[in-house]
N, C-alpha and C. Protein backbone atom coordinates (compact mmCIF):
# COMPACT_ATOMS: atom_id res chain seq x y z
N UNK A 1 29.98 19.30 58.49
CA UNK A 1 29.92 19.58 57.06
C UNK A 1 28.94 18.63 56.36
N UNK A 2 29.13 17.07 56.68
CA UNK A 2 28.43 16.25 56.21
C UNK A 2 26.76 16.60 56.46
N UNK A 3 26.58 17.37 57.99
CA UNK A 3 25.11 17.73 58.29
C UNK A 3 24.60 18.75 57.66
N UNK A 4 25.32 19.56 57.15
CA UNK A 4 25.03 21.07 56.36
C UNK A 4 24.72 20.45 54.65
N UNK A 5 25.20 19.68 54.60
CA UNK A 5 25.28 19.00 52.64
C UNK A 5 23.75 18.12 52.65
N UNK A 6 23.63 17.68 53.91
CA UNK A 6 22.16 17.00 54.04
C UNK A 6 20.50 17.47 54.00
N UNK A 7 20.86 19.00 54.91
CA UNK A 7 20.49 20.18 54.83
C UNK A 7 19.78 20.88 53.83
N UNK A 8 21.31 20.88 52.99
CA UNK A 8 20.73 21.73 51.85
C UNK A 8 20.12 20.56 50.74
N UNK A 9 20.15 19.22 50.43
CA UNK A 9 19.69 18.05 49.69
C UNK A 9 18.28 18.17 50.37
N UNK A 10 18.11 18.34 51.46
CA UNK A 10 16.30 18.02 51.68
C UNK A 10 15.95 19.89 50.89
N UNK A 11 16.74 20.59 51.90
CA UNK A 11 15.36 21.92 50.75
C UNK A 11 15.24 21.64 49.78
N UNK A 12 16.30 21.26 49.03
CA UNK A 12 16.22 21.47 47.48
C UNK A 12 15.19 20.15 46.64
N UNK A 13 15.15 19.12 47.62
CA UNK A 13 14.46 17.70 47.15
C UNK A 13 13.04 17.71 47.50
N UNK A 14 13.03 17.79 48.96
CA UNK A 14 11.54 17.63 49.62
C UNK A 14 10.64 18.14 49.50
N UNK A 15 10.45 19.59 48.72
CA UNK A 15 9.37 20.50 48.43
C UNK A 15 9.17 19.72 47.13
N UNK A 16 9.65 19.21 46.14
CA UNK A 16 9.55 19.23 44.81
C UNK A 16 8.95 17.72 45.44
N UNK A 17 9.38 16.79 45.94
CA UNK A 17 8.53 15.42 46.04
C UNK A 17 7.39 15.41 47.12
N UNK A 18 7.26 16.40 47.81
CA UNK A 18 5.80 16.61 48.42
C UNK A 18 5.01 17.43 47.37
N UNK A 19 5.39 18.15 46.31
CA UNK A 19 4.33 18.60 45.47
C UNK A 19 4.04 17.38 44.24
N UNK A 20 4.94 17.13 43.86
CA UNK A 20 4.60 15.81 42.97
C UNK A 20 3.59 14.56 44.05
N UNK A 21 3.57 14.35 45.22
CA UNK A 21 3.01 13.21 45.65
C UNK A 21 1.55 14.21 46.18
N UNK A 22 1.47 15.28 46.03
CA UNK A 22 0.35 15.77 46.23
C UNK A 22 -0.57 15.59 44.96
N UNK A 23 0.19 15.71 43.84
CA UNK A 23 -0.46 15.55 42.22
C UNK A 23 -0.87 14.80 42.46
N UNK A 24 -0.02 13.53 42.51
CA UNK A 24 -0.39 12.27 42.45
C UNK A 24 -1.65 11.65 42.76
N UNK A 25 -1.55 12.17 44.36
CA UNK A 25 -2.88 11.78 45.01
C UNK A 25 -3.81 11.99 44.27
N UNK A 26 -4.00 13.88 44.29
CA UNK A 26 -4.75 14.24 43.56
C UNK A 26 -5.35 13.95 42.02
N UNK A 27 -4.87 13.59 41.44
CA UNK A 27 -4.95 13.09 40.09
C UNK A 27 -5.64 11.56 40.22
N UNK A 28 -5.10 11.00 41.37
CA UNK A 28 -6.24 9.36 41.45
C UNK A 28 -7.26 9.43 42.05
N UNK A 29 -7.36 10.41 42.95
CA UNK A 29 -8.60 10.40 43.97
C UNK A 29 -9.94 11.20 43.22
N UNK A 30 -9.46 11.98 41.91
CA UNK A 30 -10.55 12.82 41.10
C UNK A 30 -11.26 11.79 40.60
N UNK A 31 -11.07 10.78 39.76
CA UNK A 31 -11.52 10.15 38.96
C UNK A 31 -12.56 9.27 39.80
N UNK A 32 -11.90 8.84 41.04
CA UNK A 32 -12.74 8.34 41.90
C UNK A 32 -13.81 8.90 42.46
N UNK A 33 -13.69 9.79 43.11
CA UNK A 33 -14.48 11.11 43.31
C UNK A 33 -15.63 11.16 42.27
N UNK A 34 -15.27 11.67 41.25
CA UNK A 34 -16.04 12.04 40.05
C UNK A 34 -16.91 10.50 39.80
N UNK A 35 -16.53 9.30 40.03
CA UNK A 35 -17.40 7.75 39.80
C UNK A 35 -18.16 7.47 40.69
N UNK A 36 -17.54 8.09 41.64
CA UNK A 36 -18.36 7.72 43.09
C UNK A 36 -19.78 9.05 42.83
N UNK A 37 -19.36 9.96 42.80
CA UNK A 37 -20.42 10.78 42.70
C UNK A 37 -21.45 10.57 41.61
N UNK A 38 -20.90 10.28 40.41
CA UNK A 38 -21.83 9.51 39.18
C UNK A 38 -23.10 8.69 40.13
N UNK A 39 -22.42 7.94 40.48
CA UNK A 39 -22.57 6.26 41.37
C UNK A 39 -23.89 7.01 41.88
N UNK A 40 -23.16 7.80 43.12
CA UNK A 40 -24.60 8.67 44.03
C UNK A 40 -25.68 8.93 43.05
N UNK A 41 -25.47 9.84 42.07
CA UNK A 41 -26.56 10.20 41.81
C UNK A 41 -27.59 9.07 40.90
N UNK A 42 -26.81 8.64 39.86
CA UNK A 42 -27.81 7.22 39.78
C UNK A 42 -28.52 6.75 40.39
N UNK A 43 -28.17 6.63 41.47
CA UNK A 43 -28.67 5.33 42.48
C UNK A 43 -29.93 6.54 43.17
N UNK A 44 -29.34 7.64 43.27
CA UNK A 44 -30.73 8.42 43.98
C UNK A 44 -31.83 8.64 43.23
N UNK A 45 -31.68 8.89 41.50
CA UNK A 45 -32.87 9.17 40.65
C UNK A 45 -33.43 7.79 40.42
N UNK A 46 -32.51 6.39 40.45
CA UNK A 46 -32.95 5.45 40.13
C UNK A 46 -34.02 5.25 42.15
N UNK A 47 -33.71 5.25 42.74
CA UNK A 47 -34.52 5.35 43.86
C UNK A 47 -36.24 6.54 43.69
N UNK A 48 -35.60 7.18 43.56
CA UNK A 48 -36.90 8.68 43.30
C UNK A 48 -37.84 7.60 42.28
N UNK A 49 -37.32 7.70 41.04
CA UNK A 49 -38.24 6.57 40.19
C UNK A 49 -38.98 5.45 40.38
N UNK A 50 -38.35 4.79 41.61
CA UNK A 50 -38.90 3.49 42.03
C UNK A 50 -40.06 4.15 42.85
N UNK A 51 -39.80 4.81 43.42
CA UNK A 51 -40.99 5.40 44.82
C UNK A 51 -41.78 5.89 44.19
N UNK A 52 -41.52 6.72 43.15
CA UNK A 52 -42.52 7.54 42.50
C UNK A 52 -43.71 6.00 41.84
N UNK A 53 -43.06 4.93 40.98
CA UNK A 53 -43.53 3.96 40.81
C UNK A 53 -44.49 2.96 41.79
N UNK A 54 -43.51 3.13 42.69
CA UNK A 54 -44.30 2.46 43.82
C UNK A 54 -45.60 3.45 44.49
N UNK A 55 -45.36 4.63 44.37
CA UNK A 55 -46.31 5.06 44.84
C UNK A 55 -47.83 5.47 44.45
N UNK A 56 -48.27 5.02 43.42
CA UNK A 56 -49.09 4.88 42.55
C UNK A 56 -49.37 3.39 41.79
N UNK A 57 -48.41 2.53 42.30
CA UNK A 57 -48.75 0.98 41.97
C UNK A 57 -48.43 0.56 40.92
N UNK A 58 -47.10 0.90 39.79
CA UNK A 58 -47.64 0.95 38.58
C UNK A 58 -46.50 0.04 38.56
N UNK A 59 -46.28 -1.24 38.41
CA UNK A 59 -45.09 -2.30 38.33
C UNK A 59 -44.49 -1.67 36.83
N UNK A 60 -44.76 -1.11 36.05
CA UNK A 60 -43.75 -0.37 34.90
C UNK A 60 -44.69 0.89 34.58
N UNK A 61 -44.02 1.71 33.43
CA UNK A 61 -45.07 3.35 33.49
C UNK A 61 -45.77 2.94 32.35
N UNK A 62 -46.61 3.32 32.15
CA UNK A 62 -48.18 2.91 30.94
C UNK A 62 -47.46 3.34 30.19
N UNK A 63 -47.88 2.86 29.10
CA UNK A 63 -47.07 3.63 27.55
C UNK A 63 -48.70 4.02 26.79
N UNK A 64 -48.94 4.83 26.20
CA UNK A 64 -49.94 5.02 25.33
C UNK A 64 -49.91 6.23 24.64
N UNK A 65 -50.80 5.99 23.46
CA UNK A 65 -50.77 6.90 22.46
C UNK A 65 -51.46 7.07 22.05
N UNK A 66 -51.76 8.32 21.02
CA UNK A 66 -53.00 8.66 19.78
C UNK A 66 -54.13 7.44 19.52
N UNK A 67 -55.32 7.54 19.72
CA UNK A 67 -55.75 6.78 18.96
C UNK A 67 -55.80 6.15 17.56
N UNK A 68 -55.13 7.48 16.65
CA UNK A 68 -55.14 6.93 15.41
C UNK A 68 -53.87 6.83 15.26
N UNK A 69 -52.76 6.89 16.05
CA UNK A 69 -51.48 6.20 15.59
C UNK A 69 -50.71 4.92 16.42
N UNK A 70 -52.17 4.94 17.13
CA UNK A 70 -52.46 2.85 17.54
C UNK A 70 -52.79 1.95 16.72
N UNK A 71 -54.28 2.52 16.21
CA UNK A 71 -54.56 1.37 15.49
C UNK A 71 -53.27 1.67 14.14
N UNK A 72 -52.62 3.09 13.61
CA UNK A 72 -51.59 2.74 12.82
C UNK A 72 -50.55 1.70 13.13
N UNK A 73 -50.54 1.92 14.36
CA UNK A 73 -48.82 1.18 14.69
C UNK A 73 -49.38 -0.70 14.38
N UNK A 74 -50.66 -0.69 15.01
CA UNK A 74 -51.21 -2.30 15.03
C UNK A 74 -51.39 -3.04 13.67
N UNK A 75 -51.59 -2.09 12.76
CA UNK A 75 -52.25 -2.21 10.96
C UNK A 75 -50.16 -2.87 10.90
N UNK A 76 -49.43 -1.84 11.12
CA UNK A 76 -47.66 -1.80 10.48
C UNK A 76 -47.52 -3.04 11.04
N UNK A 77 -47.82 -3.70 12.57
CA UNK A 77 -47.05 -4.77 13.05
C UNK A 77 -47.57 -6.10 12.07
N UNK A 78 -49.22 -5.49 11.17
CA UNK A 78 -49.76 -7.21 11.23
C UNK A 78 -49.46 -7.30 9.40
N UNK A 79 -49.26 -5.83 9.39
CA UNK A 79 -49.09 -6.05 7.61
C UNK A 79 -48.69 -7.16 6.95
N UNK A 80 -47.37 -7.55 7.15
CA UNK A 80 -46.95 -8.86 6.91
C UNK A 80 -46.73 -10.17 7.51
N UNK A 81 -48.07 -10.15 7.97
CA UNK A 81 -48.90 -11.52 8.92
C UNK A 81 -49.69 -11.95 8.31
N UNK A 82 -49.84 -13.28 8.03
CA UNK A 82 -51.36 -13.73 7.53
C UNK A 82 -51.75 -14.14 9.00
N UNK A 83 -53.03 -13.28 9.48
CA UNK A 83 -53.24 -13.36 10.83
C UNK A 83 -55.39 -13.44 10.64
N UNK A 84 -55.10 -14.66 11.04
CA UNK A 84 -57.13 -15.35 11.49
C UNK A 84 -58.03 -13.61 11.88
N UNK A 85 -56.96 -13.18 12.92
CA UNK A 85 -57.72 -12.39 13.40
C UNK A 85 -56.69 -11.10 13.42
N UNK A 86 -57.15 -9.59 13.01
CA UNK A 86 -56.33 -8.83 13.24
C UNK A 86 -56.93 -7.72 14.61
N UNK A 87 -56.17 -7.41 15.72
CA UNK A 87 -56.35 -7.01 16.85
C UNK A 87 -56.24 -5.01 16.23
N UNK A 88 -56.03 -4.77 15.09
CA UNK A 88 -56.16 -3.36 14.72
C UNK A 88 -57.98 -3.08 13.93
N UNK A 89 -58.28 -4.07 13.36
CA UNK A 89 -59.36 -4.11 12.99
C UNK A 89 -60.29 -4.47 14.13
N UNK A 90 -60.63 -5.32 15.16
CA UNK A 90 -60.63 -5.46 16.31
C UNK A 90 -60.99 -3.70 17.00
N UNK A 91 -59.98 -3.09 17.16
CA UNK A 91 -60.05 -1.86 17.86
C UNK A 91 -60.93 -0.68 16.69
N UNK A 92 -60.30 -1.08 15.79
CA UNK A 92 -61.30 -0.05 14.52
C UNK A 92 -62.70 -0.36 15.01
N UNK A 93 -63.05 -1.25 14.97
CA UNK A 93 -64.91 -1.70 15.14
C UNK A 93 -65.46 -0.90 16.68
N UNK A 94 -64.52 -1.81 17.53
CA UNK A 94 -64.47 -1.23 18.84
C UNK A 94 -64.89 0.17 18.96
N UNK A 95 -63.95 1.40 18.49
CA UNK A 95 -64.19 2.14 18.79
C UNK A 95 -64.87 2.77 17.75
N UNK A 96 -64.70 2.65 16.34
CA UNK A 96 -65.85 3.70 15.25
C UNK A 96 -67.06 3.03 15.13
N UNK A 97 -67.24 1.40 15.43
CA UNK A 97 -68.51 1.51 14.83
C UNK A 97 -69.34 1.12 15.87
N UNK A 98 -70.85 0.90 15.96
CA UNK A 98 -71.59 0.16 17.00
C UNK A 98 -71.71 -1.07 17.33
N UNK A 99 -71.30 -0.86 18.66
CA UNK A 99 -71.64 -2.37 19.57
C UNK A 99 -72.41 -2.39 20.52
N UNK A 100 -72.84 -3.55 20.95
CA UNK A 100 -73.41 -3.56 22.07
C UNK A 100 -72.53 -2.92 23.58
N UNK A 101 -73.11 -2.16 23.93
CA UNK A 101 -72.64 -1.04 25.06
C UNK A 101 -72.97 -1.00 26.72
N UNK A 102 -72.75 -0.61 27.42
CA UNK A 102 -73.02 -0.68 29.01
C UNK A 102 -72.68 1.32 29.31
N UNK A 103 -73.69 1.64 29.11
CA UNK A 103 -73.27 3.37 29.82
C UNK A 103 -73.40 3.46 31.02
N UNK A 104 -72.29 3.68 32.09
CA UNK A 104 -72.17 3.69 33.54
C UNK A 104 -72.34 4.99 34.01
N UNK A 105 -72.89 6.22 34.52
CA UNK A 105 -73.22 7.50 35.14
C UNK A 105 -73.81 7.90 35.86
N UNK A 106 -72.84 8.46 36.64
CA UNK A 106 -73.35 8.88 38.14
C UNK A 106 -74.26 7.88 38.70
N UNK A 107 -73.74 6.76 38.82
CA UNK A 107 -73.90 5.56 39.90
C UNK A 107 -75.05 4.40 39.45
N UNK A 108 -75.14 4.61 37.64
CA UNK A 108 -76.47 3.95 37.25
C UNK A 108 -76.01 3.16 35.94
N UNK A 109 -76.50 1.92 35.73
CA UNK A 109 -76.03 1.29 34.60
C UNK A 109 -77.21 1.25 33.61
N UNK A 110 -77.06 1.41 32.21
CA UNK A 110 -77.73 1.15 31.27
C UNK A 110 -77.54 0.49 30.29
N UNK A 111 -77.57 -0.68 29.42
CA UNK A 111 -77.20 -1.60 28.92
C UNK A 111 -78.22 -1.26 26.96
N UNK A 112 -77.53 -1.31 26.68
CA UNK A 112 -78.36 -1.32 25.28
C UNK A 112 -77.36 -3.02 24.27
N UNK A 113 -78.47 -4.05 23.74
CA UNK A 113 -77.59 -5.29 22.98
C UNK A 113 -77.17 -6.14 24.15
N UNK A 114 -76.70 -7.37 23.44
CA UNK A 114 -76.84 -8.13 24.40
C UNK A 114 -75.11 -8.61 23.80
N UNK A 115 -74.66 -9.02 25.45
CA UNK A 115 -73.04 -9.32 25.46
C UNK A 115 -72.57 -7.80 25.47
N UNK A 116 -72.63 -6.75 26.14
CA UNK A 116 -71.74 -5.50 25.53
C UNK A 116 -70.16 -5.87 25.82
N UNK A 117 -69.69 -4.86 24.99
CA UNK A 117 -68.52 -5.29 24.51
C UNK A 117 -67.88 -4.38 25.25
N UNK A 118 -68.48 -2.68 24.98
CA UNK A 118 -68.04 -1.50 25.42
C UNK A 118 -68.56 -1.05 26.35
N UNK A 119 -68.00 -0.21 27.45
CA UNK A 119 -68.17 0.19 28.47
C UNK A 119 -67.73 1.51 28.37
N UNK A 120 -68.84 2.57 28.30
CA UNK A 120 -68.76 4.14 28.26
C UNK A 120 -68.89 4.73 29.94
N UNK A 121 -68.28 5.28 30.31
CA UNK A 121 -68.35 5.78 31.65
C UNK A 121 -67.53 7.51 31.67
N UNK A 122 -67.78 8.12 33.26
CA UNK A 122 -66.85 8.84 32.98
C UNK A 122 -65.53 8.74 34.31
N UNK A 123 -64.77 10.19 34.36
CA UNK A 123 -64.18 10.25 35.67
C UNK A 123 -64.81 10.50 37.03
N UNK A 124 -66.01 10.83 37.25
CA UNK A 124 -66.84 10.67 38.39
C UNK A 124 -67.36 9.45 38.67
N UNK A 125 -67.78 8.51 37.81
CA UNK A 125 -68.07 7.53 38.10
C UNK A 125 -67.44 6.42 38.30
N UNK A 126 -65.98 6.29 38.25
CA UNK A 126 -65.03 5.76 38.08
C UNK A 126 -64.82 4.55 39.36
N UNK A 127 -64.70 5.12 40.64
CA UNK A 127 -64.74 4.54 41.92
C UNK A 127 -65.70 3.36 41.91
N UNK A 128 -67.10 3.71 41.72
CA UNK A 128 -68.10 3.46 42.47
C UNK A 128 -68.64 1.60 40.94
N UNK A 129 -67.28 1.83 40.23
CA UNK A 129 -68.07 0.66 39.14
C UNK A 129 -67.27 -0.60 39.40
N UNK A 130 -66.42 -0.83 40.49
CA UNK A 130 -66.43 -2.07 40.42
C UNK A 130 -67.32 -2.52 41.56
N UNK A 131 -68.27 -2.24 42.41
CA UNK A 131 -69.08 -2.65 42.71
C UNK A 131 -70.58 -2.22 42.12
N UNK A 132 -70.68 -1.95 40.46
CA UNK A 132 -72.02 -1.23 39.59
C UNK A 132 -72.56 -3.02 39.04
N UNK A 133 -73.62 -2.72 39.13
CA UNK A 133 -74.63 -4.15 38.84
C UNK A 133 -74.75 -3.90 37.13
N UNK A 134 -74.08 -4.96 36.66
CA UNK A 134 -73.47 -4.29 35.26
C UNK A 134 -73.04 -6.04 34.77
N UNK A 135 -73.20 -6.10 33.18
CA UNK A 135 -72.32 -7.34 33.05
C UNK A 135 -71.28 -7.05 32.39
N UNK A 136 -70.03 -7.79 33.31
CA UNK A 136 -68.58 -7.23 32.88
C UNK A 136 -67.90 -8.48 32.16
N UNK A 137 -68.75 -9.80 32.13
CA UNK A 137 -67.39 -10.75 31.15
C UNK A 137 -67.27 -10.48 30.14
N UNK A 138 -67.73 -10.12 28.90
CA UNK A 138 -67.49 -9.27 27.40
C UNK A 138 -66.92 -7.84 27.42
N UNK A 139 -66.63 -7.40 27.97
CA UNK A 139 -66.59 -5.88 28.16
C UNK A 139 -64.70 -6.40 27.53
N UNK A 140 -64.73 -5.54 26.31
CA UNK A 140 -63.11 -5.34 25.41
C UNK A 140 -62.74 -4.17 25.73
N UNK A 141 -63.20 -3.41 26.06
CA UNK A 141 -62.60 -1.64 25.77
C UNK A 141 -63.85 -0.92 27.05
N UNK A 142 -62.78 -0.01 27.70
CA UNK A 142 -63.84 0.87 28.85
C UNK A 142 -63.32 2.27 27.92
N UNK A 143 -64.20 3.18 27.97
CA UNK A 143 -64.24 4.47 27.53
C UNK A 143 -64.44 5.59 28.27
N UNK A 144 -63.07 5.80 28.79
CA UNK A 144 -63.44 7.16 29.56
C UNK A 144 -63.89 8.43 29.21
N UNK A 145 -63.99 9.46 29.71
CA UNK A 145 -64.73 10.80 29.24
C UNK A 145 -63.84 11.27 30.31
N UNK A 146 -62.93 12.98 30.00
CA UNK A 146 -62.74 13.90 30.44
C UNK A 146 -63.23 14.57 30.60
N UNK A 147 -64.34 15.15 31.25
CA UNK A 147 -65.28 16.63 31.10
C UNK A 147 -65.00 17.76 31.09
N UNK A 148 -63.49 17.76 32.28
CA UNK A 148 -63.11 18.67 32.57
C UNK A 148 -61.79 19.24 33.44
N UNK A 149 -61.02 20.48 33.22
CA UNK A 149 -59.86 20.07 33.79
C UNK A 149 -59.71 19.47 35.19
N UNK A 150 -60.55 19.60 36.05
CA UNK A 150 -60.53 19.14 37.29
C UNK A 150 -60.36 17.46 37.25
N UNK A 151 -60.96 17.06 35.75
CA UNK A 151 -61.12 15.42 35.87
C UNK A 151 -59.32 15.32 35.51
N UNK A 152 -58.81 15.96 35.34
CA UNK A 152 -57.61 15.62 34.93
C UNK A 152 -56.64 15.13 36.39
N UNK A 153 -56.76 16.15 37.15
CA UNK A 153 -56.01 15.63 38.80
C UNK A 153 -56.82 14.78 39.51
N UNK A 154 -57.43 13.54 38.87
CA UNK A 154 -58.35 12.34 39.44
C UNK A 154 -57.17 11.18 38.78
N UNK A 155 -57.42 10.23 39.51
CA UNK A 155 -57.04 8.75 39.38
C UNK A 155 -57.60 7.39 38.93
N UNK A 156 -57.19 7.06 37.77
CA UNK A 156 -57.86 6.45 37.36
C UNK A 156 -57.10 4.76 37.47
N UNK A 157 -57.68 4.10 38.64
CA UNK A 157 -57.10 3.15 39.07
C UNK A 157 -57.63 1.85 38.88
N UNK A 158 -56.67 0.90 37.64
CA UNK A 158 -56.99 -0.23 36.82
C UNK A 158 -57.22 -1.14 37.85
N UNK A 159 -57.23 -1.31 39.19
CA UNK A 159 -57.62 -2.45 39.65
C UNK A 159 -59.27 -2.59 40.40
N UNK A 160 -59.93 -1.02 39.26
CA UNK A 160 -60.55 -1.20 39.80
C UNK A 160 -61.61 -2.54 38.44
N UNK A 161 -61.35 -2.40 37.52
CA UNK A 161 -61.88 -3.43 36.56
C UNK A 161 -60.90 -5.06 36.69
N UNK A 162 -60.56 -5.46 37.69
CA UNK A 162 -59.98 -6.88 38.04
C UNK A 162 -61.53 -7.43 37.62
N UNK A 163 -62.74 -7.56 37.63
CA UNK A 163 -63.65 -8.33 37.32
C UNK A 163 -63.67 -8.47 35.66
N UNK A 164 -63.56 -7.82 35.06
CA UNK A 164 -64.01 -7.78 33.26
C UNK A 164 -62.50 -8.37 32.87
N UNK A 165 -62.75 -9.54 32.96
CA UNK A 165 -61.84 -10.47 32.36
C UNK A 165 -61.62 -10.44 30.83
N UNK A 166 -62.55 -9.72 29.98
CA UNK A 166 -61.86 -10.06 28.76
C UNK A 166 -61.23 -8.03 28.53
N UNK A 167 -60.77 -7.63 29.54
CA UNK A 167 -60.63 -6.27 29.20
C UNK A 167 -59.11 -6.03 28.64
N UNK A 168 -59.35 -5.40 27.19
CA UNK A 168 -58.08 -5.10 26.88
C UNK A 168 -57.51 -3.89 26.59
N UNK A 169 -58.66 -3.21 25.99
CA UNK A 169 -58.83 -1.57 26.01
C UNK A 169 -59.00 -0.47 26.99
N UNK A 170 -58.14 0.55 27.10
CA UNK A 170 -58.42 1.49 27.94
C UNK A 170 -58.63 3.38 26.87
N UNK A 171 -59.55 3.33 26.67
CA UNK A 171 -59.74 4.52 25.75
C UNK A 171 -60.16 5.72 25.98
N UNK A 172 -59.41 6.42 26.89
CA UNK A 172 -59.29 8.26 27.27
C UNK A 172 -59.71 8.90 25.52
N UNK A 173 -60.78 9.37 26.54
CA UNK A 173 -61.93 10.93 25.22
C UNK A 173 -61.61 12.02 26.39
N UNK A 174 -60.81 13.13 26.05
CA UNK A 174 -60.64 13.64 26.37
C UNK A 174 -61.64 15.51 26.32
N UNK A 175 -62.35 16.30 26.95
CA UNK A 175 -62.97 17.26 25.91
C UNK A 175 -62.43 18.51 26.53
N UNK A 176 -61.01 18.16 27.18
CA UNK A 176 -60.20 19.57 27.54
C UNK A 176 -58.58 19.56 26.90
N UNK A 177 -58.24 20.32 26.83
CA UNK A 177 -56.68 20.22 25.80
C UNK A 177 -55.76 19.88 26.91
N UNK A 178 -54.57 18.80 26.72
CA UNK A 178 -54.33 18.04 27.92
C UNK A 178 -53.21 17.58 27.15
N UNK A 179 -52.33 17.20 27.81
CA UNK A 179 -50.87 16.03 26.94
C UNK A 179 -50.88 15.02 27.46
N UNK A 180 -50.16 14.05 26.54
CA UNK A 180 -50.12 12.65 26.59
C UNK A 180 -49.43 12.61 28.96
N UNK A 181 -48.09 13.27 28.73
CA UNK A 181 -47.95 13.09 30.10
C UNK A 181 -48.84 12.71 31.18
N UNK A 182 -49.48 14.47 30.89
CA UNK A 182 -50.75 14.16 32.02
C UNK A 182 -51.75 13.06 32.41
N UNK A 183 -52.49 12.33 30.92
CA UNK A 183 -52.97 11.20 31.36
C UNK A 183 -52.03 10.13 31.82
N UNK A 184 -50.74 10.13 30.85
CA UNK A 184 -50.17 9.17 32.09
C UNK A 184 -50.38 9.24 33.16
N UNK A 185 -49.94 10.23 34.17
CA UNK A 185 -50.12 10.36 35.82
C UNK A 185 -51.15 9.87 36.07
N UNK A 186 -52.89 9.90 35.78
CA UNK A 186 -53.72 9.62 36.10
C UNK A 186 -53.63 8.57 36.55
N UNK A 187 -52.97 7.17 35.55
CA UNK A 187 -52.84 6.01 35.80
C UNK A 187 -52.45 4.86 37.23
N UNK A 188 -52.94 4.63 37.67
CA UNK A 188 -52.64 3.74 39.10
C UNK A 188 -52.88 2.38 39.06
N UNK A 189 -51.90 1.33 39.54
CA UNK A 189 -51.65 -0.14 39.41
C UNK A 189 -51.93 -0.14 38.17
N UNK A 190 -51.44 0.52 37.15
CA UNK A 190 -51.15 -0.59 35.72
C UNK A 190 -50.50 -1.69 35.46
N UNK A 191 -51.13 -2.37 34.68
CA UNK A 191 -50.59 -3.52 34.47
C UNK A 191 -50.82 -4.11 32.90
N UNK A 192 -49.37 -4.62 31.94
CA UNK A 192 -49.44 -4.48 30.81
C UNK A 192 -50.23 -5.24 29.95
N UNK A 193 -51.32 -5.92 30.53
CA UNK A 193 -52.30 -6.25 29.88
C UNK A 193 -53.27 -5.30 29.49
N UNK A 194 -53.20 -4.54 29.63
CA UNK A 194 -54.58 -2.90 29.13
C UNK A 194 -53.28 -2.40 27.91
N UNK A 195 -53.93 -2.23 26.56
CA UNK A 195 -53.28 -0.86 26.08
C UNK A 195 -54.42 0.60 26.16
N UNK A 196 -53.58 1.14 26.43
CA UNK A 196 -54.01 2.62 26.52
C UNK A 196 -53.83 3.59 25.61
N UNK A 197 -54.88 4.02 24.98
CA UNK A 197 -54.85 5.27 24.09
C UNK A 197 -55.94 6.23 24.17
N UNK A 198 -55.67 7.34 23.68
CA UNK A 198 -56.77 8.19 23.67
C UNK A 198 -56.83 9.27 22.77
N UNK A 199 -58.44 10.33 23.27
CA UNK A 199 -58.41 10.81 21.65
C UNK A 199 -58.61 12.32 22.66
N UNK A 200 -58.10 13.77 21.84
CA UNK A 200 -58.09 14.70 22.62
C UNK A 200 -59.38 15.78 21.88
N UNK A 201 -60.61 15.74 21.94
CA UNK A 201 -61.92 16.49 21.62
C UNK A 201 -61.52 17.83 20.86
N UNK A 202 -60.96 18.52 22.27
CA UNK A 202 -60.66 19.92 21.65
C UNK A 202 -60.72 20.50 20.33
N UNK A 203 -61.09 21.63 19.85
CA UNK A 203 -61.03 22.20 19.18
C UNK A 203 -61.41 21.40 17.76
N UNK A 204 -62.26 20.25 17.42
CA UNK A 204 -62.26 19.51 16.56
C UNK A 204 -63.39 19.77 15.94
């Protein structure tokens, strides 16, 4: 009798505390689950990002913008500076008015003034100028030229001006319709001593 009363205490008990300890589980192991999987995928886009980084050299991603909402942003930072020298006026001269210049094309240097400041080149010639017979210690600003969409899937790789020590400008003229993205990509081993901006031709 005592074995029959025992009997009927497990049917009636044991289904109901194997479904509650199934919740249970279930209910702690989701949350985990669900963190751990967070976890994964972080760690895989934060990986993809690094490689993608690494694979083009770029110790952080270029930031750049409009030409005319550079020298804006540079005018806003110095407004309330009494500053010797302002680095937005600096780039105004640079790029609207005349300086002494270095035009680099298709494998030939031409120099007009003495000390140039600016360096006009394009995306074909790009490779072949850090070994161009050229004087690079004054050179502030290099000026690229887009010609064309093809120049757009080219690389434009900052180590190749390691000689022009006073280089601070990197100034994309663009004369095909193009987004900011895209010239990013171009970019290879940047490094945050260049700011980068540019101007897009099209339709102007």
């Amino acid at each position: 009798m005592v074995i029959n009363l025992i009997k009927d205490f497990m049917k009636k008990i044991t289904p109901n505390l194997i479904i509650d300890l199934i919740i249970n589980i279930i209910s702690i192991q989701r949350p985990v689950y669900c963190f751990a999987k967070r976890v994964t995928i972080v760690l895989v886009f934060t990986f993809f990002c690094t490689a993608v980084s690494a694979q083009n050299g770029n110790t952080v991603t270029p930031k750049i913008m409009e030409v005319k909402l550079y020298i804006s942003s540079l005018k806003g930072i110095e407004q309330n500076n009494n500053l010797s020298f302002s680095n937005a006026k600096n780039v105004e001269d640079l790029v609207y008015n005349l300086q002494p210049s270095t035009y680099f094309i298709a494998g030939e240097a031409k120099t007009y003034g003495e000390n140039p400041k600016n360096l006009y080149t394009d995306i074909a010639s790009l490779n072949a100028i850090s070994n161009a017979n050229m004087q690079k210690n004054n050179i502030e600003i290099v000026i690229v030229k887009i010609n064309n969409a093809n120049d757009l899937n080219s690389i434009i790789d900052l180590s190749l001006f390691s000689d022009f020590y006073k280089l601070k400008y990197i100034y994309i003229v663009s004369s095909v319709a193009t987004t900011e993205q895209n010239i990013v990509k171009m970019f290879h081993n940047f490094e945050e001593q260049y700011s980068i901006f540019y101007k897009i031709e099209k339709g102007e």
